[in-house]
PDB file of N, CA and C in Angstrom:
ATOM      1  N   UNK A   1       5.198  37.459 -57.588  1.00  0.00           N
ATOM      2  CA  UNK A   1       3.901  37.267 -56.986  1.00  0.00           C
ATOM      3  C   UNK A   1       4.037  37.293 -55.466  1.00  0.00           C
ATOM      4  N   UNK A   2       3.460  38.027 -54.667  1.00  0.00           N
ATOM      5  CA  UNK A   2       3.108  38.175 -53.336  1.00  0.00           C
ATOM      6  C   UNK A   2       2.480  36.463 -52.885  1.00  0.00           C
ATOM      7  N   UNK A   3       2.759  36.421 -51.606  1.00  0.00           N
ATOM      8  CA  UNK A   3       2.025  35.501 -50.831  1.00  0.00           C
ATOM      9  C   UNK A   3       0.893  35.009 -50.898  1.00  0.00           C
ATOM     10  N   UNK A   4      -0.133  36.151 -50.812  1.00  0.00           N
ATOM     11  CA  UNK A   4      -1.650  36.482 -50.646  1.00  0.00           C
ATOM     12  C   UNK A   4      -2.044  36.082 -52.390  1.00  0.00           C
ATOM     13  N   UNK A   5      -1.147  36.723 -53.504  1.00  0.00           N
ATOM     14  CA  UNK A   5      -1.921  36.207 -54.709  1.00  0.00           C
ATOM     15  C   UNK A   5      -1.812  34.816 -55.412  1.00  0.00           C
ATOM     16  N   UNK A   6      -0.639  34.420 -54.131  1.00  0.00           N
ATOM     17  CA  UNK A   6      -0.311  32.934 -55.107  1.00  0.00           C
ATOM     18  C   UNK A   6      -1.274  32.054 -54.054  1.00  0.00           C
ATOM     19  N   UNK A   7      -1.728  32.487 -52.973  1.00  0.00           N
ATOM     20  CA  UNK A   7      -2.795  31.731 -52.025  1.00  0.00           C
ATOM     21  C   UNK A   7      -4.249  31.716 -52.679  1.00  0.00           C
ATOM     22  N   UNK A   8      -4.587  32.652 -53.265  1.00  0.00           N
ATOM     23  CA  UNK A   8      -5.530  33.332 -53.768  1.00  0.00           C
ATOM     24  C   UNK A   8      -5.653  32.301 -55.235  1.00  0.00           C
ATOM     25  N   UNK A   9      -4.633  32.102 -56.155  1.00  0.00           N
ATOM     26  CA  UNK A   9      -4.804  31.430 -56.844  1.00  0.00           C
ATOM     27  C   UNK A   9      -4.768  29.975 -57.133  1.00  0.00           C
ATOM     28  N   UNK A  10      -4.227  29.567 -55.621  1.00  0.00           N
ATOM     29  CA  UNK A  10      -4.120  27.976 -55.667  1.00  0.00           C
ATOM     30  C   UNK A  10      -5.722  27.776 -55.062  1.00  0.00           C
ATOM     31  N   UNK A  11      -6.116  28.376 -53.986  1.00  0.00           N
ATOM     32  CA  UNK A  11      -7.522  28.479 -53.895  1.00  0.00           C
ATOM     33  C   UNK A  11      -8.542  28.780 -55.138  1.00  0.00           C
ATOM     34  N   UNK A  12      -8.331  29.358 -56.020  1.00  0.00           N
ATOM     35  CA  UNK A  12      -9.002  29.363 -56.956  1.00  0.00           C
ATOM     36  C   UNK A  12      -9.004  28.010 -58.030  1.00  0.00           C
ATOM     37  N   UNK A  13      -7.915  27.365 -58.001  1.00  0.00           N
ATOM     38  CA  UNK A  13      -7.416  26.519 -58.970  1.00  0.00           C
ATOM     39  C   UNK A  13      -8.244  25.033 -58.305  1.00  0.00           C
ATOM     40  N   UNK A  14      -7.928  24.926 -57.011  1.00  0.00           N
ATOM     41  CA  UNK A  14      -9.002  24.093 -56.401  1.00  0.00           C
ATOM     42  C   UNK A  14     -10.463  24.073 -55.952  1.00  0.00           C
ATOM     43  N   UNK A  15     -10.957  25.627 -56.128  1.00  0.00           N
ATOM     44  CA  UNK A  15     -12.323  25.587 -56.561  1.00  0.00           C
ATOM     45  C   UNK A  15     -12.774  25.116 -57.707  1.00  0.00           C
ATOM     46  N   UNK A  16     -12.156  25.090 -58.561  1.00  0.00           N
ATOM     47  CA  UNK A  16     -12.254  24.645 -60.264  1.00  0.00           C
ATOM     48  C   UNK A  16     -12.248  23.642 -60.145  1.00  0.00           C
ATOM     49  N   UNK A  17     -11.533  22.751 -59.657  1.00  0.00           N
ATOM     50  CA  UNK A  17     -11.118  21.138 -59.901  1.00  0.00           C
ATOM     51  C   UNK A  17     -12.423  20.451 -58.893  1.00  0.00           C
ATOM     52  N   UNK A  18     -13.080  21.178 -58.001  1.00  0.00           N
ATOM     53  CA  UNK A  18     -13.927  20.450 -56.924  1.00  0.00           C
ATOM     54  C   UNK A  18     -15.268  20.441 -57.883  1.00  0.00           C
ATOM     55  N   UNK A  19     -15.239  21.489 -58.809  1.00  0.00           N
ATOM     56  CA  UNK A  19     -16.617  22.306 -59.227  1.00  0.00           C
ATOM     57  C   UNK A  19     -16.689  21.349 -60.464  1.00  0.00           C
ATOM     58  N   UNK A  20     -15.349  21.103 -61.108  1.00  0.00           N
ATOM     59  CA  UNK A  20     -15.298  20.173 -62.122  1.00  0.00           C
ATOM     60  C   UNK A  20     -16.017  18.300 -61.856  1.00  0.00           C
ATOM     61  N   UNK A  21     -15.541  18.303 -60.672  1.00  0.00           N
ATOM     62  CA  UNK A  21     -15.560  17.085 -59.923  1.00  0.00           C
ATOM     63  C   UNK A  21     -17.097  16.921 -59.906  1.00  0.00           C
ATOM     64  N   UNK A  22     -17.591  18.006 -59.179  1.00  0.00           N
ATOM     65  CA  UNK A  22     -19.042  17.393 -59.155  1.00  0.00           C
ATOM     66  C   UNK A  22     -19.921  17.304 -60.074  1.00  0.00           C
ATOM     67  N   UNK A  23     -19.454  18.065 -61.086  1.00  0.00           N
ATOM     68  CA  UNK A  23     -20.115  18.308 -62.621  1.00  0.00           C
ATOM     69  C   UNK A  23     -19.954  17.064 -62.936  1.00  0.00           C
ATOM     70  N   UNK A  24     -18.946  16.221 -63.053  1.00  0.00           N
ATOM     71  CA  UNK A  24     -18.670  15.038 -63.441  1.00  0.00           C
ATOM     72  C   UNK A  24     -19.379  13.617 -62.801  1.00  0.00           C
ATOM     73  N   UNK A  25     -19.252  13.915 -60.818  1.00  0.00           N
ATOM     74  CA  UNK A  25     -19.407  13.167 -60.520  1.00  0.00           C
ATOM     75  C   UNK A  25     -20.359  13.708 -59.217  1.00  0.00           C
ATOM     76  N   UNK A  26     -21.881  14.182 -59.261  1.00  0.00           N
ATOM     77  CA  UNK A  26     -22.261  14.971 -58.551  1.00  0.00           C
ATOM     78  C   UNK A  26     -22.830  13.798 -57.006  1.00  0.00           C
ATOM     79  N   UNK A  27     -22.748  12.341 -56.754  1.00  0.00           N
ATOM     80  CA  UNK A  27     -22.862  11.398 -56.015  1.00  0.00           C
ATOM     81  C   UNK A  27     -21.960  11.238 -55.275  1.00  0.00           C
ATOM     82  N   UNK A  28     -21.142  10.881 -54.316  1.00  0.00           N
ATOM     83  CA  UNK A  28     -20.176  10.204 -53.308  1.00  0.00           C
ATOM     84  C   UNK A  28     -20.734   9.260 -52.687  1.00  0.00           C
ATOM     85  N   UNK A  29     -19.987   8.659 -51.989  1.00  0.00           N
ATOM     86  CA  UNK A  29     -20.296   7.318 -50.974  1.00  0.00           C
ATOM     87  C   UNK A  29     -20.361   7.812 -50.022  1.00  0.00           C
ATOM     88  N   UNK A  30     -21.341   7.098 -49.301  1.00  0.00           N
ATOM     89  CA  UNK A  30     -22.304   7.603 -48.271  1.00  0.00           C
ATOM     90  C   UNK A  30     -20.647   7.305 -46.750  1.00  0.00           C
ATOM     91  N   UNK A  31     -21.047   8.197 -46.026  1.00  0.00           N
ATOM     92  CA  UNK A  31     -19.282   8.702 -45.652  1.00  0.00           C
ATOM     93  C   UNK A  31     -19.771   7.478 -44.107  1.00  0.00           C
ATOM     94  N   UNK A  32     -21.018   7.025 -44.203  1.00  0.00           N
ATOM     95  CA  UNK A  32     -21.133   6.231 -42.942  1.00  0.00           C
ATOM     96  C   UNK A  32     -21.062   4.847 -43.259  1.00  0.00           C
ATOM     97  N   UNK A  33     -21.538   4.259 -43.817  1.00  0.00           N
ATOM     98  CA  UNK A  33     -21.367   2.824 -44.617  1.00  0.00           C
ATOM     99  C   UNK A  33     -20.343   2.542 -45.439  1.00  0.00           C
ATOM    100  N   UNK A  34     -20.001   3.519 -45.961  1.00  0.00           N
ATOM    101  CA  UNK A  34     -18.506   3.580 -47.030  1.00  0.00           C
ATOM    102  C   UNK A  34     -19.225   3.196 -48.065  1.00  0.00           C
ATOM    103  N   UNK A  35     -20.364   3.442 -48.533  1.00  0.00           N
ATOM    104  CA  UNK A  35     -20.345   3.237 -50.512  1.00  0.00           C
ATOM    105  C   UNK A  35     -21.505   1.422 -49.822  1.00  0.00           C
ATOM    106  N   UNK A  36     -21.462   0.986 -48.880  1.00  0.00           N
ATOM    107  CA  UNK A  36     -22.132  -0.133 -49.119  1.00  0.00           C
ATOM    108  C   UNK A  36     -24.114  -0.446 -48.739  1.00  0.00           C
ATOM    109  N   UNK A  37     -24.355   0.802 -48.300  1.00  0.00           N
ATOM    110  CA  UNK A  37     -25.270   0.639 -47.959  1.00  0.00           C
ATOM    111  C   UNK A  37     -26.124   0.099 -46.599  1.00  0.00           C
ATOM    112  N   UNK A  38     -25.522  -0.765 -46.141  1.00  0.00           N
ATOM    113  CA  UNK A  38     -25.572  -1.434 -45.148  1.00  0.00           C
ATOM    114  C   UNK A  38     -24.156  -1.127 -43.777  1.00  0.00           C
ATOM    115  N   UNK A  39     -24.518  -1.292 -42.640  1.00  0.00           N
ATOM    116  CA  UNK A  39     -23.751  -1.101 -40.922  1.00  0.00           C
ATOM    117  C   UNK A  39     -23.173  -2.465 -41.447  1.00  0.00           C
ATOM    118  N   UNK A  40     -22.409  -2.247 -41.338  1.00  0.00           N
ATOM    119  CA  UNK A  40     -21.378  -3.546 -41.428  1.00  0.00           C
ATOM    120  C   UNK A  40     -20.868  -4.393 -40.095  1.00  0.00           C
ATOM    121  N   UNK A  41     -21.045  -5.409 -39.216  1.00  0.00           N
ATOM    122  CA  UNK A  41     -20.666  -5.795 -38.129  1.00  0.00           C
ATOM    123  C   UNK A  41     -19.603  -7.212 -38.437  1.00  0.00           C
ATOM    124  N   UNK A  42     -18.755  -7.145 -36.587  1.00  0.00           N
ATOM    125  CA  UNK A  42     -18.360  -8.289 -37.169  1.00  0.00           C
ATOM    126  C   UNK A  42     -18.531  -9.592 -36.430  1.00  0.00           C
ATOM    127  N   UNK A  43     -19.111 -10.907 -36.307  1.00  0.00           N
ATOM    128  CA  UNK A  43     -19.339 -11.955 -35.914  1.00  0.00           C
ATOM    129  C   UNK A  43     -18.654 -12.254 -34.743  1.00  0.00           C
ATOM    130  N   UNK A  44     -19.036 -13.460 -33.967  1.00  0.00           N
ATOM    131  CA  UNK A  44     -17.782 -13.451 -32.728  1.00  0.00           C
ATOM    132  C   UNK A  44     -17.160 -14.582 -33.589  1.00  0.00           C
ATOM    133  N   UNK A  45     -17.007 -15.086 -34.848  1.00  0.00           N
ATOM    134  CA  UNK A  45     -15.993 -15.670 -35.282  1.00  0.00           C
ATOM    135  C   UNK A  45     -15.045 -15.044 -36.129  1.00  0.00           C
ATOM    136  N   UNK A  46     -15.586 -13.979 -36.226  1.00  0.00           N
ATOM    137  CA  UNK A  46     -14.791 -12.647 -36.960  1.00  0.00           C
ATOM    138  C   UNK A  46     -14.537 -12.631 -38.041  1.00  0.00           C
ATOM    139  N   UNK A  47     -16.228 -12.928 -38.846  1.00  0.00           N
ATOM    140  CA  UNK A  47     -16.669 -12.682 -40.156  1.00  0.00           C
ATOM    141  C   UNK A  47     -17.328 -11.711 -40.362  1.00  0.00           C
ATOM    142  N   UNK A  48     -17.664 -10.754 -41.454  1.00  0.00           N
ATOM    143  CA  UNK A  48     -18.058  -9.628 -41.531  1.00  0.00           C
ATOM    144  C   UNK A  48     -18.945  -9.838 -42.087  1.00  0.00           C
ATOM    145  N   UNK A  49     -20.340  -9.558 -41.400  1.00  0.00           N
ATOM    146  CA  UNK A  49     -21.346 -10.037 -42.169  1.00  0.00           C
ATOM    147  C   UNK A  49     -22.660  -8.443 -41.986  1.00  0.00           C
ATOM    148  N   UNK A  50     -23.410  -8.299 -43.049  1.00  0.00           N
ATOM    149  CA  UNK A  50     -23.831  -7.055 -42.989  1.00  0.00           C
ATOM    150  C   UNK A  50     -25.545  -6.720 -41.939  1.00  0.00           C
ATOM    151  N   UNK A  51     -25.067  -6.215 -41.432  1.00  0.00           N
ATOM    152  CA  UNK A  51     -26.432  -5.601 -40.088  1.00  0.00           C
ATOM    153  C   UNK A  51     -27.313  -4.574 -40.698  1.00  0.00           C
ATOM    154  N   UNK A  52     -27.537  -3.918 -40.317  1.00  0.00           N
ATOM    155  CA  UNK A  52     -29.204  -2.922 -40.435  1.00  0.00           C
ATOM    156  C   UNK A  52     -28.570  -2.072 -41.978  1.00  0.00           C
ATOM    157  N   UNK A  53     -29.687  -1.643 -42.047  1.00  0.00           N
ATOM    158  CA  UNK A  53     -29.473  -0.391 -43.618  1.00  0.00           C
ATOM    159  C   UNK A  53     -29.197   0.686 -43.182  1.00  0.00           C
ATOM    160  N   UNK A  54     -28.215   1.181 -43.875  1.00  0.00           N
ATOM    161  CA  UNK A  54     -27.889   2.130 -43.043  1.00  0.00           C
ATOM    162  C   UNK A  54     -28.707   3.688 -43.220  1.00  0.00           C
ATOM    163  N   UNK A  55     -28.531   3.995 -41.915  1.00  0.00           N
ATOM    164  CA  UNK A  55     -29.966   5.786 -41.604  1.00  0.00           C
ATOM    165  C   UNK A  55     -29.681   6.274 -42.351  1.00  0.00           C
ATOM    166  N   UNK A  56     -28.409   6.979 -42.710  1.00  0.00           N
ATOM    167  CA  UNK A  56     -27.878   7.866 -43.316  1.00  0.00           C
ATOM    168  C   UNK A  56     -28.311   7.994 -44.954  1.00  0.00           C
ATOM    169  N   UNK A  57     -27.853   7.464 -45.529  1.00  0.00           N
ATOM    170  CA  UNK A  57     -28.417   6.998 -46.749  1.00  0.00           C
ATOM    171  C   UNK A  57     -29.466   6.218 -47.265  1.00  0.00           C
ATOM    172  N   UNK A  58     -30.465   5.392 -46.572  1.00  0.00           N
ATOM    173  CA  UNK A  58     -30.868   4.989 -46.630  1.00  0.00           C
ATOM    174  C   UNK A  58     -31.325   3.479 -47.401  1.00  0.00           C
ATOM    175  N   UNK A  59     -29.822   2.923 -47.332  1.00  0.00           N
ATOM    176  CA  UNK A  59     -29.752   1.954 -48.220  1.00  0.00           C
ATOM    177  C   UNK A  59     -28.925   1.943 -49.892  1.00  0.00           C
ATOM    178  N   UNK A  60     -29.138   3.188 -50.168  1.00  0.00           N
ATOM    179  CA  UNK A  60     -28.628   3.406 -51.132  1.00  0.00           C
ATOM    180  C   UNK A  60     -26.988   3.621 -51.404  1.00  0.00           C
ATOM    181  N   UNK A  61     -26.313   4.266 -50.597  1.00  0.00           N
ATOM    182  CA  UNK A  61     -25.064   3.814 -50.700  1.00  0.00           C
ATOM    183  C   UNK A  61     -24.523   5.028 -51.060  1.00  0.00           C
ATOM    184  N   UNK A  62     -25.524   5.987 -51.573  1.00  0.00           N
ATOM    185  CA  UNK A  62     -24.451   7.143 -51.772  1.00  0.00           C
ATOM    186  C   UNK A  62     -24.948   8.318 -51.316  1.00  0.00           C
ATOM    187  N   UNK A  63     -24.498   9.844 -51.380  1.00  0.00           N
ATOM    188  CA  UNK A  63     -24.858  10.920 -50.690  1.00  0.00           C
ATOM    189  C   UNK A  63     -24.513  11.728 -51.433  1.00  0.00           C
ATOM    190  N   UNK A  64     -25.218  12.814 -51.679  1.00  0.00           N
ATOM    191  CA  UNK A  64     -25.256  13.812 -52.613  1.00  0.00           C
ATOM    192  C   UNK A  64     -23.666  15.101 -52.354  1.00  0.00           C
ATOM    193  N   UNK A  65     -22.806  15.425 -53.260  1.00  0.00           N
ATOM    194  CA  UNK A  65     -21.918  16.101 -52.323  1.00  0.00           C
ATOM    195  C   UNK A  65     -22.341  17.475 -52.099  1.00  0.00           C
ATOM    196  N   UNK A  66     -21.390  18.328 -51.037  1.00  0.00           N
ATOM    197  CA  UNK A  66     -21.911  19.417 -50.989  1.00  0.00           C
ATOM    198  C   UNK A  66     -22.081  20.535 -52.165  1.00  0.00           C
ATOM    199  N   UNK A  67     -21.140  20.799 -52.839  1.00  0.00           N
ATOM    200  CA  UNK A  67     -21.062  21.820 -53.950  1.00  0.00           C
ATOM    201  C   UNK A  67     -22.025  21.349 -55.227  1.00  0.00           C
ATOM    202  N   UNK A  68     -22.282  19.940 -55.171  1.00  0.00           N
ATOM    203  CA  UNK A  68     -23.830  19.977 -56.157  1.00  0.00           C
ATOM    204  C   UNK A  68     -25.274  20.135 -55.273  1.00  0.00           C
ATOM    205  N   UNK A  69     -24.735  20.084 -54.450  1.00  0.00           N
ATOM    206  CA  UNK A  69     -26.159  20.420 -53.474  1.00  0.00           C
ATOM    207  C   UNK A  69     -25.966  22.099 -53.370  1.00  0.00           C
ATOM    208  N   UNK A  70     -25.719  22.762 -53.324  1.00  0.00           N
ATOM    209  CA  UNK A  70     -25.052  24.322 -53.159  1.00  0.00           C
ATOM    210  C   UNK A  70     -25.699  24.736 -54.837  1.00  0.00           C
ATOM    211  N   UNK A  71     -25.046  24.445 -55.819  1.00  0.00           N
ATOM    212  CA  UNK A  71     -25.103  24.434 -57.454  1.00  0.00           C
ATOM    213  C   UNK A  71     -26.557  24.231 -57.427  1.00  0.00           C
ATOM    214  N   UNK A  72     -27.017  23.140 -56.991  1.00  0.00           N
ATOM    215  CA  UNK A  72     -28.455  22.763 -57.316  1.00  0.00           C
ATOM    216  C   UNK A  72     -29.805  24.017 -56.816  1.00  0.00           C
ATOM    217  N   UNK A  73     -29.067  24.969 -55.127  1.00  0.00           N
ATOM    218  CA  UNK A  73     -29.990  25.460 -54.526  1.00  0.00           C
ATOM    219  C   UNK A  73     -29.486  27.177 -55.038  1.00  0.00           C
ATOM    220  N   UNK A  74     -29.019  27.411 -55.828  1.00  0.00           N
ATOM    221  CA  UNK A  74     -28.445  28.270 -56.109  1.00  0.00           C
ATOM    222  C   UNK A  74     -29.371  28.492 -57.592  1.00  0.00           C
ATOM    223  N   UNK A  75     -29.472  27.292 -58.580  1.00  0.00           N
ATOM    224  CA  UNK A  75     -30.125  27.711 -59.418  1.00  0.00           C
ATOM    225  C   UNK A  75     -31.247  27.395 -59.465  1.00  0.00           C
ATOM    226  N   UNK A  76     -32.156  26.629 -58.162  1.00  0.00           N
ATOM    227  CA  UNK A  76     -33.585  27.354 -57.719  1.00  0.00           C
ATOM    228  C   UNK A  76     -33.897  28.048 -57.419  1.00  0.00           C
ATOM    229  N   UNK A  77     -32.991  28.733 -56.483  1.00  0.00           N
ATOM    230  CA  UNK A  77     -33.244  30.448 -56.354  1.00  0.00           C
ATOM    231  C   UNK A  77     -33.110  31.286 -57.424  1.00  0.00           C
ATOM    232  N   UNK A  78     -32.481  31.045 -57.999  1.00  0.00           N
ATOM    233  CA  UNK A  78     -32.247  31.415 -59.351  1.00  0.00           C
ATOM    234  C   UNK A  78     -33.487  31.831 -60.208  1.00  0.00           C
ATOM    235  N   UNK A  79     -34.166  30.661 -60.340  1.00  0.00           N
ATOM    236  CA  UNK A  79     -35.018  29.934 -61.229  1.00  0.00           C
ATOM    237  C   UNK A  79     -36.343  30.863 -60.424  1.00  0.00           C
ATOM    238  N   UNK A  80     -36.632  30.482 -59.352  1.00  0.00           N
ATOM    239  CA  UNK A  80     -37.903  31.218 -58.557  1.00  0.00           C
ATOM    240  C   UNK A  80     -37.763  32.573 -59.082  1.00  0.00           C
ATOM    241  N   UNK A  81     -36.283  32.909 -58.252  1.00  0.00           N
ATOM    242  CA  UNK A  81     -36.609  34.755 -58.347  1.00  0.00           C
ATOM    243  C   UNK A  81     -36.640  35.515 -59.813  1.00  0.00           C
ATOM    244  N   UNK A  82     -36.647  34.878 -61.175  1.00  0.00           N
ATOM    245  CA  UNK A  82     -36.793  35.350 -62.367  1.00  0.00           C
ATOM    246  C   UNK A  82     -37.939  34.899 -63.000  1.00  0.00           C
ATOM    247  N   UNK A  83     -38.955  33.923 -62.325  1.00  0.00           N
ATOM    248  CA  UNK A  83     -40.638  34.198 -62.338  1.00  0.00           C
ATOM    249  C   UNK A  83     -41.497  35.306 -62.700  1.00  0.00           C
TER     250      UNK A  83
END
């Protein structure tokens, strides 16, 4: 095997496993709060106590990933253009 086809297929092998991933698990944690929902601050006694909701997510804690967001707009176009 050449360079280029064994690159070619480890890239392929990890498109599969990402594509699998979101099939499975199409949510992540919101990459600004870490999964909690809330800005996390820390006290001047240096307790961690939780501040505003966070923008990003809006409280909720998680964020849609990219390749089910991609999957999702792929088979609305889909879906429209065979109307």
């Amino acid at each position: 095997m050449t360079l280029t086809s064994l690159a070619i297929a480890c890239l392929l092998i990890v498109t599969i496993c990402y594509w699998i991933l979101c099939a499975v698990s199409p949510f992540g944690d919101c990459r600004k709060c870490r999964g909690l929902g809330v800005k996390t601050r820390i006290t001047r006694s240096g307790k961690v106590k939780a501040g505003k909701t966070c923008r990003r997510c809006h409280g909720e804690g998680k964020r849609i990933r990219v390749g089910w967001w991609l999957s999702n707009r792929a088979s609305r176009i889909h879906r429209e253009g065979t109307r």
